[in-house]
N, C-alpha and C. Protein backbone atom coordinates (compact mmCIF):
# COMPACT_ATOMS: atom_id res chain seq x y z
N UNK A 1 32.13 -7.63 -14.49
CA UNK A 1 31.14 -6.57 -14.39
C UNK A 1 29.75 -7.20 -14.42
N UNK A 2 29.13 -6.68 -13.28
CA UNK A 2 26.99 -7.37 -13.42
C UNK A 2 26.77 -6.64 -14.49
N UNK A 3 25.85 -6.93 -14.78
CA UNK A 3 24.42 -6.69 -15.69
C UNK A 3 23.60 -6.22 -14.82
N UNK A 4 22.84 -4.79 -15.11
CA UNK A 4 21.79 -4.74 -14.60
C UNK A 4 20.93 -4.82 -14.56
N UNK A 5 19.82 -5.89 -13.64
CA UNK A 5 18.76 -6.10 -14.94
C UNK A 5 17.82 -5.10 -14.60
N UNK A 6 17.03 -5.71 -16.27
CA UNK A 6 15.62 -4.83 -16.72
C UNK A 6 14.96 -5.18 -16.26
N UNK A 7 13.20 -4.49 -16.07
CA UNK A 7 12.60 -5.18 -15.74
C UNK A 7 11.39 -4.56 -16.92
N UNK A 8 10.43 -5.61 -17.08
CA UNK A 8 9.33 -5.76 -17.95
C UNK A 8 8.10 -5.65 -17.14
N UNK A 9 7.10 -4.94 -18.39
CA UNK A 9 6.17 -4.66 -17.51
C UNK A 9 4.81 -6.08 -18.07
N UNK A 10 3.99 -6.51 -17.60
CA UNK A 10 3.38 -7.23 -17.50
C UNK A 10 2.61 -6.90 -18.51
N UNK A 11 2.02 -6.00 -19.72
CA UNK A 11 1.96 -5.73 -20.78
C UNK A 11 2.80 -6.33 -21.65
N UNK A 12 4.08 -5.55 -21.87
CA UNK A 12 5.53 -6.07 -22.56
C UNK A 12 5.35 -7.69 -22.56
N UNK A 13 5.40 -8.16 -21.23
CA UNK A 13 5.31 -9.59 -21.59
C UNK A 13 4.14 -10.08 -22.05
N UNK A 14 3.00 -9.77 -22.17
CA UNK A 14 1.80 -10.69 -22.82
C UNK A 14 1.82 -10.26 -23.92
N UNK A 15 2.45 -8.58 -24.56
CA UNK A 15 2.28 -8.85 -25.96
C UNK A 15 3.08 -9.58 -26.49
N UNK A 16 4.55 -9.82 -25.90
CA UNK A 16 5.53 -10.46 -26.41
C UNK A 16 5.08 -11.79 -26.51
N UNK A 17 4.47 -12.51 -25.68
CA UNK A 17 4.27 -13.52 -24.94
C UNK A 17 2.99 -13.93 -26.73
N UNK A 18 2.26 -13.11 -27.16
CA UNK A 18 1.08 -13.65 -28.30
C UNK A 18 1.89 -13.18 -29.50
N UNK A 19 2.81 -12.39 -29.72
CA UNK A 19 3.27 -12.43 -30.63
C UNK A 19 3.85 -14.07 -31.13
N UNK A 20 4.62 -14.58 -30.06
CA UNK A 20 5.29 -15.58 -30.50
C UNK A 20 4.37 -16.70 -30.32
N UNK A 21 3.40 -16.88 -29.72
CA UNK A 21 2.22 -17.81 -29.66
C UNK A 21 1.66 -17.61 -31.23
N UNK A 22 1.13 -16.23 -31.64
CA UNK A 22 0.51 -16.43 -33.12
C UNK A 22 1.42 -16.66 -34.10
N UNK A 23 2.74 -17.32 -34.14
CA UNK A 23 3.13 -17.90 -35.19
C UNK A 23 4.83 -16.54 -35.33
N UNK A 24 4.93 -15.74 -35.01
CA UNK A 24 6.38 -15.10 -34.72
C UNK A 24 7.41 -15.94 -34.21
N UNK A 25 8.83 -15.76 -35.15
CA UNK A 25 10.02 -16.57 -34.15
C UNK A 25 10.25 -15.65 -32.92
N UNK A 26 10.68 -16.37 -32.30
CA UNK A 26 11.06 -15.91 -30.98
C UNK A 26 12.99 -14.68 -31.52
N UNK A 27 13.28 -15.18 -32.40
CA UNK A 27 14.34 -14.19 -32.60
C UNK A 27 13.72 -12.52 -33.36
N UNK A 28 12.48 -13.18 -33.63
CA UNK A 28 12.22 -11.59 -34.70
C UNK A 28 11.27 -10.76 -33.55
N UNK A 29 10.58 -11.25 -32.58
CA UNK A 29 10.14 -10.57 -31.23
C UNK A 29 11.42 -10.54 -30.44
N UNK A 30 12.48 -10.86 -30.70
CA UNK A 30 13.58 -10.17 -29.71
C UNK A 30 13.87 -9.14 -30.41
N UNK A 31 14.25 -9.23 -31.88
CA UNK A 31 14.56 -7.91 -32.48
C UNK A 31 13.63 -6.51 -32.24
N UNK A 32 12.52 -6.85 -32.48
CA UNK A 32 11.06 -6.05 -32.07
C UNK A 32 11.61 -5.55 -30.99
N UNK A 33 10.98 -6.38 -29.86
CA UNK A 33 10.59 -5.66 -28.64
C UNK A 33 11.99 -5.59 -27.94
N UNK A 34 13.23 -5.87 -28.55
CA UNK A 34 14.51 -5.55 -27.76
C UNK A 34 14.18 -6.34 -26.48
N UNK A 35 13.78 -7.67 -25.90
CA UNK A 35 13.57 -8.53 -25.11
C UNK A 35 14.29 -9.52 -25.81
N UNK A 36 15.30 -10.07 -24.31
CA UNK A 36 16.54 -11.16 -25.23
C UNK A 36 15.71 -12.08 -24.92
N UNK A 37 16.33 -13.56 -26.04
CA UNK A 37 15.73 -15.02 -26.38
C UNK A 37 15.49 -15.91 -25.42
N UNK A 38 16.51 -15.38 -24.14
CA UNK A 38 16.58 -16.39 -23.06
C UNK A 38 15.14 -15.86 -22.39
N UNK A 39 14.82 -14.95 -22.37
CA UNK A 39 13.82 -14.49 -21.61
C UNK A 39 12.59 -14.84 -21.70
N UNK A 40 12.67 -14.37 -23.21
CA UNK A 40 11.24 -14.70 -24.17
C UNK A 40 11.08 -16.27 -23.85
N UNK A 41 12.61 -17.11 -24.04
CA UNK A 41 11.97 -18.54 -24.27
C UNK A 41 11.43 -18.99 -23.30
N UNK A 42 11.92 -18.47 -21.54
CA UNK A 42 11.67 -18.94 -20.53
C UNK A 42 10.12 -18.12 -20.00
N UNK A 43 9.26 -17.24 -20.87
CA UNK A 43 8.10 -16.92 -20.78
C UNK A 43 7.11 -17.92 -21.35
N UNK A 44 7.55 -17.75 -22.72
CA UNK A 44 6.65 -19.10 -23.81
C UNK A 44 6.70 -20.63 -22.37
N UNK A 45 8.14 -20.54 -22.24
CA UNK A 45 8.19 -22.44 -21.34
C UNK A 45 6.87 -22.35 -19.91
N UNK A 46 6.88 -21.53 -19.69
CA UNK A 46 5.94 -20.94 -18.18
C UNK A 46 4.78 -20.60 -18.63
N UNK A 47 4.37 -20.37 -19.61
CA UNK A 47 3.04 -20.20 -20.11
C UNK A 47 2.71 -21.73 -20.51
N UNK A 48 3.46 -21.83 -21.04
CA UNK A 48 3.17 -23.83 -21.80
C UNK A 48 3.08 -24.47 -20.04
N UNK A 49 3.44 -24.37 -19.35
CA UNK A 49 3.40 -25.43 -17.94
C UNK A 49 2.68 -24.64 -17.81
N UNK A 50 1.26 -23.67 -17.85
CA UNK A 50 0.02 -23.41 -16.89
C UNK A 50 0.75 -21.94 -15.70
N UNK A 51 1.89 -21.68 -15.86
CA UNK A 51 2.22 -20.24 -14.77
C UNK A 51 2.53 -19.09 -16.11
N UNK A 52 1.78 -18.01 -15.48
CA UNK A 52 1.92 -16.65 -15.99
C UNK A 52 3.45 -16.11 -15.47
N UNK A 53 3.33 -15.61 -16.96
CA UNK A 53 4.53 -14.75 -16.64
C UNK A 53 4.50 -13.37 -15.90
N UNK A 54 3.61 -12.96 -15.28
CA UNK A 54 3.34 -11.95 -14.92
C UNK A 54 4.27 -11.31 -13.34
N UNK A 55 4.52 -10.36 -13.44
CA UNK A 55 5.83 -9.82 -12.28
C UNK A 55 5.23 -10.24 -10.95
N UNK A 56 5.72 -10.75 -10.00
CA UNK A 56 4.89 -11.18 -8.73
C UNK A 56 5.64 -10.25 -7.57
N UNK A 57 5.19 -9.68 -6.11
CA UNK A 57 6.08 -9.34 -5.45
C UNK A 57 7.17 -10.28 -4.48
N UNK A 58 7.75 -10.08 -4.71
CA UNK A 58 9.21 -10.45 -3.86
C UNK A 58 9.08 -10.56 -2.74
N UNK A 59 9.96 -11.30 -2.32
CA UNK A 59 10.17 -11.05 -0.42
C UNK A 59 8.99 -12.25 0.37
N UNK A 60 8.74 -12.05 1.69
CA UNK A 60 7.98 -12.63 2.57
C UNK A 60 6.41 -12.38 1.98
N UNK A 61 5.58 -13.35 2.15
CA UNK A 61 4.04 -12.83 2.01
C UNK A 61 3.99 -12.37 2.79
N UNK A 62 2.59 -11.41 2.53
CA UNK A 62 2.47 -10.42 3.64
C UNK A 62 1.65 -10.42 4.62
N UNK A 63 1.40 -9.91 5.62
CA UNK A 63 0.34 -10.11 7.01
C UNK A 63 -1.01 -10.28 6.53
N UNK A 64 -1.36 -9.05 5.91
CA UNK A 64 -2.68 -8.45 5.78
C UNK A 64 -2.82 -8.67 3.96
N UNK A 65 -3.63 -8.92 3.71
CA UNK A 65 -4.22 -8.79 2.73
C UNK A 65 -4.14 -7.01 1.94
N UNK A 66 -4.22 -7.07 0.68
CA UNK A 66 -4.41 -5.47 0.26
C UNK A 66 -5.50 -4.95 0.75
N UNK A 67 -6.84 -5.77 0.79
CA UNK A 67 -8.25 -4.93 0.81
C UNK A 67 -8.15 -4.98 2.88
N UNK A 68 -7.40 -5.97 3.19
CA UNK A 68 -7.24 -5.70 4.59
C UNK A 68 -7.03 -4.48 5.26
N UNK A 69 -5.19 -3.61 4.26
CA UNK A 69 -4.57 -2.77 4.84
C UNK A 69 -5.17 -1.58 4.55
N UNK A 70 -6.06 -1.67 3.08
CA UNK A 70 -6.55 -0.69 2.90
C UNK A 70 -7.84 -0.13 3.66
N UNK A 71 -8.64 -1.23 4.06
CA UNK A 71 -9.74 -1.27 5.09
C UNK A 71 -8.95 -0.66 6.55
N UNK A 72 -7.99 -0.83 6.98
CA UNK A 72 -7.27 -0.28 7.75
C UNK A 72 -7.03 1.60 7.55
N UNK A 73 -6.82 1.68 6.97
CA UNK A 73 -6.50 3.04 6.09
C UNK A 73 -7.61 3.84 6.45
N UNK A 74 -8.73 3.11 5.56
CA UNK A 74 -9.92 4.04 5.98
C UNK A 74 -10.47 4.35 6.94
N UNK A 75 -10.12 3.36 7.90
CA UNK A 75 -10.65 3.03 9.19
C UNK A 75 -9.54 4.24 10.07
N UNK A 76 -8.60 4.31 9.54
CA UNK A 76 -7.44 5.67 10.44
C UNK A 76 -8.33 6.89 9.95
N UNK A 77 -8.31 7.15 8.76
CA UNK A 77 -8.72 8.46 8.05
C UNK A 77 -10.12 8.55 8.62
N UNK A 78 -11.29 7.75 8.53
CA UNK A 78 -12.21 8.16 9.41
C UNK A 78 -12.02 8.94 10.77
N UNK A 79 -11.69 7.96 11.08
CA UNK A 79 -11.49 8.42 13.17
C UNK A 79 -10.83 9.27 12.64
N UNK A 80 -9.73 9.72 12.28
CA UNK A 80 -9.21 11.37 11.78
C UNK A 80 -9.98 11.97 11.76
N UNK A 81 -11.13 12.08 10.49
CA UNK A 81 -12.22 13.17 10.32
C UNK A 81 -13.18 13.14 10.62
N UNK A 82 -13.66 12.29 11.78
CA UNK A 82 -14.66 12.45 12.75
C UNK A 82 -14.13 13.25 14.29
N UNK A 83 -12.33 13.72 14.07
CA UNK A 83 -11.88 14.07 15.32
C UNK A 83 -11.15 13.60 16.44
N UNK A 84 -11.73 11.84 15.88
CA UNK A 84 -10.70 10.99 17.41
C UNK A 84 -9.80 10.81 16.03
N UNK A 85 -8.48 11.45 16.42
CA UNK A 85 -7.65 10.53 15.88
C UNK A 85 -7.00 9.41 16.29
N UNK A 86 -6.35 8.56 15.82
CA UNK A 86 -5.78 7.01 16.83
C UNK A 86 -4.14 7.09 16.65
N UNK A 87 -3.46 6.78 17.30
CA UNK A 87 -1.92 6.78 17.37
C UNK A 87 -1.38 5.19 17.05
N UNK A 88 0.20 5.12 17.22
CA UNK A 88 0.31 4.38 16.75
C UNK A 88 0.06 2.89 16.94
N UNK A 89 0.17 2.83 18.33
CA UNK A 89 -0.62 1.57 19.06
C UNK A 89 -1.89 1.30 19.04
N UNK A 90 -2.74 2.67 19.05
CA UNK A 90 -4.39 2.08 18.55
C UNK A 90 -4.08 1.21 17.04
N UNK A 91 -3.31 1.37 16.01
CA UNK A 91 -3.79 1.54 14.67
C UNK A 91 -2.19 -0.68 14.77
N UNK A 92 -1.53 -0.46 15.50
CA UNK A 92 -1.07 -1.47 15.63
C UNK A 92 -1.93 -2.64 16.29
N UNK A 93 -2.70 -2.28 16.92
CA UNK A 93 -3.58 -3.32 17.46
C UNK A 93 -4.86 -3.90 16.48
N UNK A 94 -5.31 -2.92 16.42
CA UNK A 94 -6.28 -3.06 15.04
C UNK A 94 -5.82 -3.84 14.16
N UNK A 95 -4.68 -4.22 13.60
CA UNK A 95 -3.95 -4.13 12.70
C UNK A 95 -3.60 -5.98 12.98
N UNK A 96 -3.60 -5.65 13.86
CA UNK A 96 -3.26 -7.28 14.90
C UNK A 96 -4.11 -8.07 14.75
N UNK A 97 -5.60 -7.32 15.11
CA UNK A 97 -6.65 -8.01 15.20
C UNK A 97 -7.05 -9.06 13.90
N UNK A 98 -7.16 -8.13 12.84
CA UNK A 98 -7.13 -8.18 11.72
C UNK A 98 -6.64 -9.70 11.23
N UNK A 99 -5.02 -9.31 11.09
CA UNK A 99 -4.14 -10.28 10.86
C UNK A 99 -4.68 -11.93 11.81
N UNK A 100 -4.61 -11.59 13.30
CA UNK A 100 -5.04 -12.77 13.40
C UNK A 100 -6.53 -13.69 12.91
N UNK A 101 -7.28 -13.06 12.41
CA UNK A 101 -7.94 -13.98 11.72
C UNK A 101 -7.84 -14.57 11.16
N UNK A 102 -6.46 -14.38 9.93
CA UNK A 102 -6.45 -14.62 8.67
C UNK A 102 -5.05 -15.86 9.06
N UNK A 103 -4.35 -15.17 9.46
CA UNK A 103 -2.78 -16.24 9.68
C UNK A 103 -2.26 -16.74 11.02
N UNK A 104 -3.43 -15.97 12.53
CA UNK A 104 -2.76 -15.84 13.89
C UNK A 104 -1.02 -15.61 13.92
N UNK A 105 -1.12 -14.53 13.26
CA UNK A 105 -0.24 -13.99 13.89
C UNK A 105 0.24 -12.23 13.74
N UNK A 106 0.46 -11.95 14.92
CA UNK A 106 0.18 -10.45 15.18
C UNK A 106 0.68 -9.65 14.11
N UNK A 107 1.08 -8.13 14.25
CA UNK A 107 1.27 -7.20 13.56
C UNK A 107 2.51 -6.58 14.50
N UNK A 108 3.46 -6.24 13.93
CA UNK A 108 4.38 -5.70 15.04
C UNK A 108 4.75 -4.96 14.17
N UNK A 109 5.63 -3.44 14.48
CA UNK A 109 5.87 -1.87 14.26
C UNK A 109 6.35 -2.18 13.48
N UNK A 110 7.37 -2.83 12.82
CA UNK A 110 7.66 -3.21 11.17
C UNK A 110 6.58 -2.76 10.36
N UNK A 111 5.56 -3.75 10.60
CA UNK A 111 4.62 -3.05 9.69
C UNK A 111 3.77 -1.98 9.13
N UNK A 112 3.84 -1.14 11.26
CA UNK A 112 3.17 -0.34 11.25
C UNK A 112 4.10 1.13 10.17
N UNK A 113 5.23 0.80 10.66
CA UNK A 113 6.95 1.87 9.51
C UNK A 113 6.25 1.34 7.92
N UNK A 114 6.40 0.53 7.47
CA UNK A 114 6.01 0.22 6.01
C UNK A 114 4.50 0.58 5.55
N UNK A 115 4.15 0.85 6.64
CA UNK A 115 2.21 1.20 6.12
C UNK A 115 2.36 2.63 5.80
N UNK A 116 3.17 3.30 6.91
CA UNK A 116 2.94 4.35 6.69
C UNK A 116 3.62 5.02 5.35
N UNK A 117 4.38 4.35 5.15
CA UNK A 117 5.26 4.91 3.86
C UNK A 117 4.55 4.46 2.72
N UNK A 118 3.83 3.38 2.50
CA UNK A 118 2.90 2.92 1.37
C UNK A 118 1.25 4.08 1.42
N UNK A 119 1.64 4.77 2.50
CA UNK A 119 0.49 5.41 2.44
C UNK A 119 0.63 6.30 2.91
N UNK A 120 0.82 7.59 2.14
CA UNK A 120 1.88 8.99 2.17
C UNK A 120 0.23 9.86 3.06
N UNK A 121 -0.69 9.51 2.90
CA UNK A 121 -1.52 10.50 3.73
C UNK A 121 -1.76 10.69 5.15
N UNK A 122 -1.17 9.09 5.44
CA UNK A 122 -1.01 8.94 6.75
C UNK A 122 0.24 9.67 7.36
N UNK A 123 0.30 9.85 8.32
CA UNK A 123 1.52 10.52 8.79
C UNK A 123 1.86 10.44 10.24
N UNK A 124 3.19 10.06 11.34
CA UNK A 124 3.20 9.89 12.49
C UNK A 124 3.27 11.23 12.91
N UNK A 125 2.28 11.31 14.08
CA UNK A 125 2.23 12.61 14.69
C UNK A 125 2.87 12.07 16.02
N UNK A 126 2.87 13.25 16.80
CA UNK A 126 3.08 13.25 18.04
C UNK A 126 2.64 14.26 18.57
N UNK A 127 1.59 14.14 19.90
CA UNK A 127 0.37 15.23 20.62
C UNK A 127 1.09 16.27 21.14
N UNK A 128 0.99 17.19 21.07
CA UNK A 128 1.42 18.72 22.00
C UNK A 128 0.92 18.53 22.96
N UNK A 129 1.35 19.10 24.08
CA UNK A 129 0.72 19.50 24.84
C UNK A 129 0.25 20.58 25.28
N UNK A 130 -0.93 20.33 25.79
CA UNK A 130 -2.02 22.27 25.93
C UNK A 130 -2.22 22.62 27.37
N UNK A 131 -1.65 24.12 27.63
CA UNK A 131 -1.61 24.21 29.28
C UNK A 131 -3.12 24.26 29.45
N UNK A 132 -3.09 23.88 30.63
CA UNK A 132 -4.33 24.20 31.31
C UNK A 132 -5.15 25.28 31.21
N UNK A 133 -4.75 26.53 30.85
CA UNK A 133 -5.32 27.64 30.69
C UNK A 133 -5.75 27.79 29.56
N UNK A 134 -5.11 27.06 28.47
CA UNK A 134 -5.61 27.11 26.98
C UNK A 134 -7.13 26.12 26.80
N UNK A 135 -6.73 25.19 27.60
CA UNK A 135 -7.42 24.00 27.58
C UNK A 135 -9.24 24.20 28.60
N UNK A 136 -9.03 24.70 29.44
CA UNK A 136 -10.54 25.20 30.07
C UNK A 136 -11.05 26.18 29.41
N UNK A 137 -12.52 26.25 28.98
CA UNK A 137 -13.22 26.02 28.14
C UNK A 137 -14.65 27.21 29.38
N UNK A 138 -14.49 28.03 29.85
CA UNK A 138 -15.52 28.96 30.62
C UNK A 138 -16.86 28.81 29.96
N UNK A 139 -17.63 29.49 30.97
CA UNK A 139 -18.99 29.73 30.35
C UNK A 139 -19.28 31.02 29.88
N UNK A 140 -18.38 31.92 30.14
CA UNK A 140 -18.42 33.33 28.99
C UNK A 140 -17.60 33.02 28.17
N UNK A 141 -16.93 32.23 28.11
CA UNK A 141 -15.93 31.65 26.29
C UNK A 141 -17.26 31.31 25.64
N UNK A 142 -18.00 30.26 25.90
CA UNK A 142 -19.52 29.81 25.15
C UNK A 142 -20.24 31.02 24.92
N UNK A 143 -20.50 31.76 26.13
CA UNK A 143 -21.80 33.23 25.26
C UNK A 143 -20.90 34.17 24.42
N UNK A 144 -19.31 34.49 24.47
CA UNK A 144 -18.82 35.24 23.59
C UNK A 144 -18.51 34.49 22.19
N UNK A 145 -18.33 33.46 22.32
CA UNK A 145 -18.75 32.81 21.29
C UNK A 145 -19.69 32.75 20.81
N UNK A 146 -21.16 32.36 21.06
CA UNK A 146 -22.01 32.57 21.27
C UNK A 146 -22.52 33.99 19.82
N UNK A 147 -22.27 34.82 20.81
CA UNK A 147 -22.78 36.03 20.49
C UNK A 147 -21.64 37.22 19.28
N UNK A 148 -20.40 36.25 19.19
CA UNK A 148 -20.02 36.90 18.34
C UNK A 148 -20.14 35.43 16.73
N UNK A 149 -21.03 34.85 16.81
CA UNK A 149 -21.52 33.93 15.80
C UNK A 149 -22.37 34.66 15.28
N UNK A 150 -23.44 34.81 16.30
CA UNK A 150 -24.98 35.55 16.22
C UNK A 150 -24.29 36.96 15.15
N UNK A 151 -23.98 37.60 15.39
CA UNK A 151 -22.91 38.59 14.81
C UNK A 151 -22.88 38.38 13.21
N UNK A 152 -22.19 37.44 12.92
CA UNK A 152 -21.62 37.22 11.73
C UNK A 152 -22.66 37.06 10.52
C-alpha cells in the first residue's frame, strides 16, 4: 500500500525549520508539529548546504515569466474594455513575441489552454455572426437615436 504524501506549507517549514535551529530536538518538533524526522532532518541538511526548503513548482520551467503572463493578461483585458477584443491567435502571438526575447522560443496553444485556466476571467469565445440587416447602421437609426437620447 503507498503513502500519500503530505504536503507542507512553506510557513510549517520555516517554523519547524527555527524551532530546531534555536536549540529543539528534532524528535520533540516532530511530536509538535506532527512533521516526521526524516523530513525535518532532510530540511535542517538543505538549510545547512545554503538551499531553502521552500516548495518549488514542479514540472518544465516555464515560457514566460509570471510578471510576463500577467502583463499579457492585462494587455487581453484592456483591448476587451476598450472594445477590440483579440482571439486566440492575436493573444498566441503576442505571447510568442514575448517569450522570444527571453528564451527564443515560441508559445504554442498548450499554453495558450493553461493560461486560460490560470486565469478564470479570461474566457474562449467564439464570434456570432450578425446578418446584414442587423449590422447596417442608417442615418435615421442615428437621428432616432439621436432624438430619443435628447428625450431622456
Amino acid at each position: 500500500m503507498t503513502k500519500i504524501r503530505q504536503g507542507y506549507t512553506n510557513e510549517e517549514k520555516r517554523t519547524a525549520f527555527q524551532d530546531v535551529r534555536s536549540g529543539s530536538k528534532v524528535e520533540d518538533v516532530h511530536k509538535i508539529r506532527n512533521i516526521s524526522v526524516r523530513t525535518l532532518n532532510r530540511w535542517v541538511n538543505a538549510a545547512e548546504s545554503g538551499k531553502t526548503p521552500d516548495n518549488k513548482r514542479r514540472g518544465p520551467s516555464l515560457h514566460l515569466t509570471p510578471d510576463a503572463e500577467t502583463s499579457i493578461y492585462e494587455w487581453v483585458i484592456a483591448r476587451q474594455m476598450s472594445g477590440f477584443p483579440v482571439g486566440r491567435q492575436v493573444v498566441i502571438r503576442k505571447a510568442s513575441e514575448v517569450a522570444m526575447l527571453t528564451d527564443n522560443q515560441g508559445i504554442r496553444d498548450r499554453w495558450y489552454r493553461r493560461s486560460i485556466t490560470r486565469h478564470p476571467a479570461l474566457t474562449i469565445r467564439r464570434s456570432q455572426g450578425v446578418s446584414k440587416s442587423r449590422d447596417v447602421v442608417t442615418n435615421s437609426d442615428v437621428v432616432t437615436l439621436f432624438w430619443s437620447l435628447g428625450k431622456a
